[in-house]
Protein backbone atom coordinates (compact mmCIF):
# COMPACT_ATOMS: atom_id res chain seq x y z
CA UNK A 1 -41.71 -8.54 3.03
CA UNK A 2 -41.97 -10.00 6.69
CA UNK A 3 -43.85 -12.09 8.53
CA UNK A 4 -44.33 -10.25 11.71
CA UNK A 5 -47.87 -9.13 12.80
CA UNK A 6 -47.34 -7.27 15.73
CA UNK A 7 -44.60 -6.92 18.16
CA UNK A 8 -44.28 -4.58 21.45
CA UNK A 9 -41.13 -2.83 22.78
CA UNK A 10 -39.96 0.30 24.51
CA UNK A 11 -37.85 2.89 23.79
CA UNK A 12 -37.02 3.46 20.19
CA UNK A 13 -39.24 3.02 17.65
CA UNK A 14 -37.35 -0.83 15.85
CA UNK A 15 -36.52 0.05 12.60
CA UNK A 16 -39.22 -1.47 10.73
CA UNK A 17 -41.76 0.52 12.70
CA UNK A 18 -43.94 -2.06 13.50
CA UNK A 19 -45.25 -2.41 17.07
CA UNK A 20 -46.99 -1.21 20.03
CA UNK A 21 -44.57 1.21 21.97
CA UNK A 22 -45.30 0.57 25.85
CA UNK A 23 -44.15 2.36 28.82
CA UNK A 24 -41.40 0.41 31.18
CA UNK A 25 -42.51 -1.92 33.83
CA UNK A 26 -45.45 -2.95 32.17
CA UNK A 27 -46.89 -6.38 33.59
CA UNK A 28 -46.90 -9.65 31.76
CA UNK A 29 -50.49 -9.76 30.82
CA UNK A 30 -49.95 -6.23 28.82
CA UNK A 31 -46.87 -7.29 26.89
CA UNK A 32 -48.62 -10.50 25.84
CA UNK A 33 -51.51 -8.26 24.66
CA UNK A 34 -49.78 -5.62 23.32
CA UNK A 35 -47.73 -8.18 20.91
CA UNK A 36 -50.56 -10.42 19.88
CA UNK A 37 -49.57 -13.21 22.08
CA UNK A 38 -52.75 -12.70 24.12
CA UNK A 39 -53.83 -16.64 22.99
CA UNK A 40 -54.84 -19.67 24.92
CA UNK A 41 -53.43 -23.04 24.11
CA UNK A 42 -56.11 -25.72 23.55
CA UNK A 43 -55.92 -29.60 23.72
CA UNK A 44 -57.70 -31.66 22.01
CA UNK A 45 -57.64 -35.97 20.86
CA UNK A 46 -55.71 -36.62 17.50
CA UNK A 47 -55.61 -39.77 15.66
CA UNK A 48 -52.32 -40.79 13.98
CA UNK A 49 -51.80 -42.73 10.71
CA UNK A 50 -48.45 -43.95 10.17
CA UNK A 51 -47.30 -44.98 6.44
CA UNK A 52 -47.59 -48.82 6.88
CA UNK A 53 -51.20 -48.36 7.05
CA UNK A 54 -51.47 -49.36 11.13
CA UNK A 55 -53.60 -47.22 13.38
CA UNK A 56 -51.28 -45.76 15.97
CA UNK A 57 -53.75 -44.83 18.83
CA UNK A 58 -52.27 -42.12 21.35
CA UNK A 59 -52.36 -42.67 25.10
C-alpha cells in the first residue's frame, strides 16, 4: 500500500505508475497542478491549552 495521491515527472513512467507524465520545461504553476500541490495555505487564530490548565493566548 502507499500513501501517495498523485505525483508528476518526466521521462519514464516511476515504477509504481502513478503520476501525471509532463513534457520538459514545464512552468511552476503546471507541476504544482499536475502533482496535486495546486493548494493555498490559510491562516487563521488558534487558542492553546497547555496541561497545567493556564490559557496560553498567542500573539
Amino acid at each position: 500500500m502507499h500513501l501517495v495521491e498523485s505525483i508528476a515527472y518526466v521521462g519514464q513512467t516511476p515504477w509504481h505508475g502513478l503520476g501525471n507524465e509532463l513534457s520538459r520545461r514545464q512552468p511552476l504553476e503546471i507541476w504544482a497542478q499536475q502533482a496535486g500541490m495546486h493548494w493555498q495555505i490559510e491562516a487563521g487564530d488558534v487558542l492553546y491549552i497547555a496541561q497545567d490548565s493556564h490559557l496560553v493566548i498567542p500573539p
